[in-house]
N, C-alpha and C. Protein backbone atom coordinates (compact mmCIF):
# COMPACT_ATOMS: atom_id res chain seq x y z
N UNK A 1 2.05 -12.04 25.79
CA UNK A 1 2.75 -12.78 24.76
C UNK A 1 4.21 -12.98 25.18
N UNK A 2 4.48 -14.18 24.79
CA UNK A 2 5.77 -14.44 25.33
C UNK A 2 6.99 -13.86 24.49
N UNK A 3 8.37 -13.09 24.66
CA UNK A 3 9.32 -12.63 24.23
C UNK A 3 10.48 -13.52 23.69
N UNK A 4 10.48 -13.97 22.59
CA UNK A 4 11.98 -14.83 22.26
C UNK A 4 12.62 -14.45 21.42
N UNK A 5 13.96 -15.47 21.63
CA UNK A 5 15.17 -14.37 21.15
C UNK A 5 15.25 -15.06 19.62
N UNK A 6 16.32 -14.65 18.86
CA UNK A 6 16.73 -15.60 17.74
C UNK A 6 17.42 -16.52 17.45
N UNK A 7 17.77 -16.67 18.52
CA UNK A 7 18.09 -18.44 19.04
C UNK A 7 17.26 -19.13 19.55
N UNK A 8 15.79 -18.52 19.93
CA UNK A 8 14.71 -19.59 20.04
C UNK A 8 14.02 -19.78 18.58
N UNK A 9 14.34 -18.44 18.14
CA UNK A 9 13.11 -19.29 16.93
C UNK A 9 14.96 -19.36 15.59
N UNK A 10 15.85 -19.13 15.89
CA UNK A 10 16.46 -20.54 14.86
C UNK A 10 16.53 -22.01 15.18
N UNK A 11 16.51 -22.15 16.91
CA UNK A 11 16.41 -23.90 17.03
C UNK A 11 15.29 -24.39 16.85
N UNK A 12 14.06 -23.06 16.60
CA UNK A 12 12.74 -23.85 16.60
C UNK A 12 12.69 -24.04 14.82
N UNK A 13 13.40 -23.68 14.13
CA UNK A 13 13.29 -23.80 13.16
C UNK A 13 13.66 -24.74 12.79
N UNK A 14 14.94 -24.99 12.88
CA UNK A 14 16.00 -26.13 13.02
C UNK A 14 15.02 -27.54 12.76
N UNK A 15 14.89 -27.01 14.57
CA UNK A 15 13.79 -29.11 14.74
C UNK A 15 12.66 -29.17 13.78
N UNK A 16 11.74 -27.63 13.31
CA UNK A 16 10.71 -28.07 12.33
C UNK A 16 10.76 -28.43 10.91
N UNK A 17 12.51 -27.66 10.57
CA UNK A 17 12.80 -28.83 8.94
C UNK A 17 13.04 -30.17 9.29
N UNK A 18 13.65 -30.59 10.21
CA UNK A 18 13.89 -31.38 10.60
C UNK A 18 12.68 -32.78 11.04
N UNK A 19 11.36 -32.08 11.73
CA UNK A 19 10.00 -32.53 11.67
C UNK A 19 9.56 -32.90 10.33
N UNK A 20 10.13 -31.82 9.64
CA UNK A 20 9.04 -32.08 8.12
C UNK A 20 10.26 -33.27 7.11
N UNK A 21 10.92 -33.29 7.54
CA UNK A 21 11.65 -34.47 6.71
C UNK A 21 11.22 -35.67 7.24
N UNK A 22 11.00 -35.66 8.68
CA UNK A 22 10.47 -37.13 9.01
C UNK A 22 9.06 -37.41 9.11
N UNK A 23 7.94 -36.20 8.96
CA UNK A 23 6.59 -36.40 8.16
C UNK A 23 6.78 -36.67 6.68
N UNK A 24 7.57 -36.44 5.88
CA UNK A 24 7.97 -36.52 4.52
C UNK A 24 8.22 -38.32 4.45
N UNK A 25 9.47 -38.38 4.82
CA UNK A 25 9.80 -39.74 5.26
C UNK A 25 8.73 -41.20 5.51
N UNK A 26 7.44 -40.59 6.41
CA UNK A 26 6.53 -41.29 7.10
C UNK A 26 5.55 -41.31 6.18
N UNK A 27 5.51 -40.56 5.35
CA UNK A 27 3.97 -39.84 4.41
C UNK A 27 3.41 -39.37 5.15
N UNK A 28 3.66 -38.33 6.27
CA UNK A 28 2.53 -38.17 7.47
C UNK A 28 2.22 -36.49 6.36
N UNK A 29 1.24 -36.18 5.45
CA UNK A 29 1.00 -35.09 5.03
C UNK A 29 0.27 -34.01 6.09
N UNK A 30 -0.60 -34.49 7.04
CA UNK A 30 -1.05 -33.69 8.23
C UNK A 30 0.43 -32.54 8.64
N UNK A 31 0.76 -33.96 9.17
CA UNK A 31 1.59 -33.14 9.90
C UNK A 31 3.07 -32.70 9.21
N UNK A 32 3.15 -33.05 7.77
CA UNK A 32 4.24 -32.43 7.04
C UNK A 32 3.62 -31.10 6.51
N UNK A 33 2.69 -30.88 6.48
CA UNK A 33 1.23 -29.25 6.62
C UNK A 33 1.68 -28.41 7.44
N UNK A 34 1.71 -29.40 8.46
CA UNK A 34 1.78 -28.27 9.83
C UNK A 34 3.09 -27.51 10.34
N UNK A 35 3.99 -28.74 9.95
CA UNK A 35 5.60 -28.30 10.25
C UNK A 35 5.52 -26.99 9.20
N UNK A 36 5.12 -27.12 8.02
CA UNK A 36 5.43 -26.11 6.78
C UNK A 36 5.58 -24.81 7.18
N UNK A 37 3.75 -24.67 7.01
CA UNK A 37 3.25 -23.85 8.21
C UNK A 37 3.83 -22.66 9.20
N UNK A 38 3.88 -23.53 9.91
CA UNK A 38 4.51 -23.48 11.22
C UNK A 38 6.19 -22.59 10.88
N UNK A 39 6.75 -23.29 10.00
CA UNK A 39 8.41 -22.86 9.77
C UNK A 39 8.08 -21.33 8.61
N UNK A 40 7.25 -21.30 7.89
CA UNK A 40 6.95 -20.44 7.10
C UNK A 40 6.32 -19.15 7.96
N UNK A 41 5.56 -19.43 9.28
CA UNK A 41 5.83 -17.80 10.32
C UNK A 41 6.86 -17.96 10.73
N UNK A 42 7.95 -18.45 11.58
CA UNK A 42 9.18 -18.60 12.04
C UNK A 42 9.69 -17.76 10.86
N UNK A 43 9.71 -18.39 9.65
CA UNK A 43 11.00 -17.20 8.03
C UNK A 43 10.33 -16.24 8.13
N UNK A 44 9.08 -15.46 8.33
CA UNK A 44 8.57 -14.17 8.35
C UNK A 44 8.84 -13.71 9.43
N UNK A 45 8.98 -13.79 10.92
CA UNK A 45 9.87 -13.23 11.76
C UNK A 45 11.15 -12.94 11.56
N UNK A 46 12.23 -13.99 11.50
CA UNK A 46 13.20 -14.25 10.83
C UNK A 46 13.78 -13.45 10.02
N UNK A 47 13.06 -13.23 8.92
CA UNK A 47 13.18 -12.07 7.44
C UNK A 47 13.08 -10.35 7.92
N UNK A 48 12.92 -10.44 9.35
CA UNK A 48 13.32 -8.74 9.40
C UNK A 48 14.45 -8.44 10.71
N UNK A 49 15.33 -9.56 10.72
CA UNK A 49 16.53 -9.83 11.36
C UNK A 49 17.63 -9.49 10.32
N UNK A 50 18.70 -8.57 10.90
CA UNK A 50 19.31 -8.33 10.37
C UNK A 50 21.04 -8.89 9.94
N UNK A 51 21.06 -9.24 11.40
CA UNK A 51 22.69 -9.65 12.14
C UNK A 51 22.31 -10.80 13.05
N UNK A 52 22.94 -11.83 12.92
CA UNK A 52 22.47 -12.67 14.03
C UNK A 52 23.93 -13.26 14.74
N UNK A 53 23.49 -13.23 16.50
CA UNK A 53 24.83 -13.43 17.01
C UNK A 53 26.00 -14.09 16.41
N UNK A 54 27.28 -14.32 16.66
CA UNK A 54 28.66 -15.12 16.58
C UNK A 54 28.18 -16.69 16.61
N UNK A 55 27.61 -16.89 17.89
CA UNK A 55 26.87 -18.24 18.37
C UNK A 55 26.03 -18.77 17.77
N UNK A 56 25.33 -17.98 17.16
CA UNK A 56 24.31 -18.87 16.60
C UNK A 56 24.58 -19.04 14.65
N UNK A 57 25.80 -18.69 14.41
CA UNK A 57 26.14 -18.80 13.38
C UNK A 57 25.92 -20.38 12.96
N UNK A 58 26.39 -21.44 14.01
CA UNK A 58 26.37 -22.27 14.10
C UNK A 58 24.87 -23.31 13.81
N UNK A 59 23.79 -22.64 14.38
CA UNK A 59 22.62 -23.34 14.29
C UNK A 59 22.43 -22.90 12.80
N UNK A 60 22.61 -21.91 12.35
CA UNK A 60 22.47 -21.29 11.07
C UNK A 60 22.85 -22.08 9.75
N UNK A 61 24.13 -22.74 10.11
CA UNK A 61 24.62 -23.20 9.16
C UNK A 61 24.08 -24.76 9.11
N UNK A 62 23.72 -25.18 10.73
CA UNK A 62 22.62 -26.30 10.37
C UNK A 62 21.17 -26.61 9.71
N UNK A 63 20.60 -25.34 10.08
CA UNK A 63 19.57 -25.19 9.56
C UNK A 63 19.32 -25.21 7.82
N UNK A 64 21.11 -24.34 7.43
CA UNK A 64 20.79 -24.70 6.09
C UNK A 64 21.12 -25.79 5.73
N UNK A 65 22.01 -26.40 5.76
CA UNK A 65 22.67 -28.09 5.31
C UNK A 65 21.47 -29.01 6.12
N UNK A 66 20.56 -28.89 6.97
CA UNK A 66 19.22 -29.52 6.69
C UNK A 66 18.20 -29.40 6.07
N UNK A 67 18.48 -28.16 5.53
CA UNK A 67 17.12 -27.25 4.19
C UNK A 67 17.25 -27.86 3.36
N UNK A 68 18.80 -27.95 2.96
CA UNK A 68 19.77 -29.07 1.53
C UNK A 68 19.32 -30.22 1.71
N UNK A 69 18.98 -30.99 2.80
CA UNK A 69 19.05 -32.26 2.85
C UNK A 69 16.97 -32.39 2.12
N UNK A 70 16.83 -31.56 2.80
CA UNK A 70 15.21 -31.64 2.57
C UNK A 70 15.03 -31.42 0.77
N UNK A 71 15.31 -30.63 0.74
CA UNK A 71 15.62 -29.88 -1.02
C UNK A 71 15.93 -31.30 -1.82
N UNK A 72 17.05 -31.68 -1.09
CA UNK A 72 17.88 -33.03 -2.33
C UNK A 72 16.33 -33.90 -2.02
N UNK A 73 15.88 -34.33 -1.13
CA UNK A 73 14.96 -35.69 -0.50
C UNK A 73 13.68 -35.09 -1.62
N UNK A 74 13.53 -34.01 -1.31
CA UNK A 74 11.97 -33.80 -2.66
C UNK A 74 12.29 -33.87 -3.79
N UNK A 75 13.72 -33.30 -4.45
CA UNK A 75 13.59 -33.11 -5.46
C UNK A 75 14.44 -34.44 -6.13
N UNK A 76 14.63 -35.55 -5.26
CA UNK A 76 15.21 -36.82 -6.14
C UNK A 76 13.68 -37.82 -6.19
N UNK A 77 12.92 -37.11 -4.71
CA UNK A 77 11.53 -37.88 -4.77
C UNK A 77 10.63 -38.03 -6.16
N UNK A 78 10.47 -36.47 -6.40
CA UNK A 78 10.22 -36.20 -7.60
C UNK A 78 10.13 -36.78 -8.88
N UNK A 79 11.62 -36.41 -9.11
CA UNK A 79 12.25 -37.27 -10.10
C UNK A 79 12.16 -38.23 -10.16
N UNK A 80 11.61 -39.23 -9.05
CA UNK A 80 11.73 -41.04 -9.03
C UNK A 80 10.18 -40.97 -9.39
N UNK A 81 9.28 -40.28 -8.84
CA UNK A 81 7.94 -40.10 -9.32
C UNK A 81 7.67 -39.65 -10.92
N UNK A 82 8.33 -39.01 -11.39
CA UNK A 82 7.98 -38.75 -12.58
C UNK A 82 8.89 -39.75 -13.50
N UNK A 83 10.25 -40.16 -13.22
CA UNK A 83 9.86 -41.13 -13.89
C UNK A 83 9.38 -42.77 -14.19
N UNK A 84 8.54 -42.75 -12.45
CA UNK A 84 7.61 -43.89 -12.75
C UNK A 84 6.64 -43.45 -13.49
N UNK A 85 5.85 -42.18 -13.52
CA UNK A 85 5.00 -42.25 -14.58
C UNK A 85 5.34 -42.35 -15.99
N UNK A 86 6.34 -42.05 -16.25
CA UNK A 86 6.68 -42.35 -17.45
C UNK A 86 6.68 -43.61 -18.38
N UNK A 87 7.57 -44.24 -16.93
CA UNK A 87 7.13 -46.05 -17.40
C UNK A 87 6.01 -46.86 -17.72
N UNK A 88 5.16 -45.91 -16.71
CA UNK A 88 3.37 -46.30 -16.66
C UNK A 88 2.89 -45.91 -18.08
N UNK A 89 3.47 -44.82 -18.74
CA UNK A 89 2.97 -44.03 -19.42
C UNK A 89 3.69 -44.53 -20.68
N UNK A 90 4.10 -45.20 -21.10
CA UNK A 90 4.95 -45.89 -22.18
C UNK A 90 4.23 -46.55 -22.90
N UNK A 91 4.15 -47.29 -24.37
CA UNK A 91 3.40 -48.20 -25.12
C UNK A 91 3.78 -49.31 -24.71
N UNK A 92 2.91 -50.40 -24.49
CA UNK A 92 3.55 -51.76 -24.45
C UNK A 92 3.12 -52.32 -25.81
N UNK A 93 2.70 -51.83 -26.65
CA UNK A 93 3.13 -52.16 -28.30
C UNK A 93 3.80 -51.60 -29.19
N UNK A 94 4.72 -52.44 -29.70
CA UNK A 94 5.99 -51.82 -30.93
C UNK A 94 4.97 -51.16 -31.64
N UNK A 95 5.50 -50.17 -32.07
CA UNK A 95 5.05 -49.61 -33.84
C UNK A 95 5.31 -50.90 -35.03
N UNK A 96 4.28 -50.33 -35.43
CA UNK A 96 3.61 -51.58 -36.76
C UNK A 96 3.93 -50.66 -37.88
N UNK A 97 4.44 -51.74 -38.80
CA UNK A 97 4.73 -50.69 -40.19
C UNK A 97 3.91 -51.60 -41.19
N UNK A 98 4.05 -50.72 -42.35
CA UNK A 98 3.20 -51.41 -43.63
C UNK A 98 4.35 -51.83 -44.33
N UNK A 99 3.49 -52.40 -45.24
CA UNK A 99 4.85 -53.06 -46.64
C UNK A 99 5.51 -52.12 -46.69
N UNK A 100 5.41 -51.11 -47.12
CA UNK A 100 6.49 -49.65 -47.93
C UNK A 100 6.80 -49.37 -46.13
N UNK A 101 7.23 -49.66 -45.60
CA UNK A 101 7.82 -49.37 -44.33
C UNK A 101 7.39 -47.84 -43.62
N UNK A 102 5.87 -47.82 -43.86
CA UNK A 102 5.99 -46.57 -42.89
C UNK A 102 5.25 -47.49 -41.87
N UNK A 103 5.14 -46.18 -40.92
CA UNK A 103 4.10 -46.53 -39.57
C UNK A 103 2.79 -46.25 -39.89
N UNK A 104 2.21 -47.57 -39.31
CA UNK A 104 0.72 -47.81 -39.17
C UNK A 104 -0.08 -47.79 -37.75
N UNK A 105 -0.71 -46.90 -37.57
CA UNK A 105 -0.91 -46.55 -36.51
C UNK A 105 -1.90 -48.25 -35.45
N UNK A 106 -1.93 -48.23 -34.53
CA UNK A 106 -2.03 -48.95 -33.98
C UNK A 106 -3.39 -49.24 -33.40
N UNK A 107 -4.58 -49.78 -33.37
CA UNK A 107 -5.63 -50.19 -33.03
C UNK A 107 -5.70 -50.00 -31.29
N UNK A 108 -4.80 -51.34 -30.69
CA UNK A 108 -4.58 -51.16 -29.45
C UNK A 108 -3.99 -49.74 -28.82
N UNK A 109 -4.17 -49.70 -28.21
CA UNK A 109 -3.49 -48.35 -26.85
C UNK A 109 -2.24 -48.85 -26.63
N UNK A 110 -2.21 -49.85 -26.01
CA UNK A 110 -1.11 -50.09 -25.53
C UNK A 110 -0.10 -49.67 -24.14
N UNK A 111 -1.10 -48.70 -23.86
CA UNK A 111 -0.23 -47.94 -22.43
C UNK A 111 -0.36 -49.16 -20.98
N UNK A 112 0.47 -49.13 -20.50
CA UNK A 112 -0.03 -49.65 -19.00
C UNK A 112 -1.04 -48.93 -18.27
N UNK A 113 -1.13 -47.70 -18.07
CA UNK A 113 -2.59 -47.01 -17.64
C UNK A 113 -2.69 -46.11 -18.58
N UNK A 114 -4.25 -46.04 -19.04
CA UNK A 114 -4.91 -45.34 -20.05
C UNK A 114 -5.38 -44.22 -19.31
N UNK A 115 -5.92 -44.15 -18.36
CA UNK A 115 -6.67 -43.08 -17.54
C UNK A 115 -8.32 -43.78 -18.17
N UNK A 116 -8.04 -44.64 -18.55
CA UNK A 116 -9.34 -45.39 -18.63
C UNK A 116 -9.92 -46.75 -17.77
N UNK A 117 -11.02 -46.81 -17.20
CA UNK A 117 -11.66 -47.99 -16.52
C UNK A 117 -12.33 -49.22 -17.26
């Protein structure tokens, strides 16, 4: 088995957030799997490091301000996803009232998708 230091597996870490933002990017889910994966044994090695050189402070601090970049990219993705469903998920008919002004419930659905065929 081969011996590496923690400057091989922080640059290997590095390039695999870095992989998984541009499987993210691509929709490539295979291989945004695999980067995961892959970076999730790298943090379990990683996680019983205690001190890591002067030098590699540097890859360190990239690794996180590309974690951030990944973090912001899912979690605005998200948000743009949920609230297209929302829009989907909206009435496209006003509420109907009666004479004495209450609400009368509505016959039609009205949603843009029902979850119906």
């Amino acid at each position: 088995m081969e011996t590496r230091t923690t400057h091989d597996y922080l640059v290997q870490l590095r390039d695999l957030i870095l992989l998984e933002r541009e499987c993210a990017k691509a929709l490539d889910m295979k291989g945004m799997t695999e980067a995961m994966q892959a970076k999730e044994e790298i943090v379990k090695v990683l996680g019983h490091i205690q001190v890591i050189d002067p030098e590699d402070h540097i890859i360190a601090a990239q690794i996180r301000s590309e974690n951030r970049r990944n973090a912001f990219l899912f979690k605005s993705t998200l948000g743009w996803i949920r609230q297209t469903m929302e829009f989907f998920g909206q009435k496209t008919v006003t509420s109907t009232y009666s004479a004495y002004g209450n609400p009368v419930a509505s016959q039609v659905n009205g949603r843009l998708l029902s979850g119906r065929i």
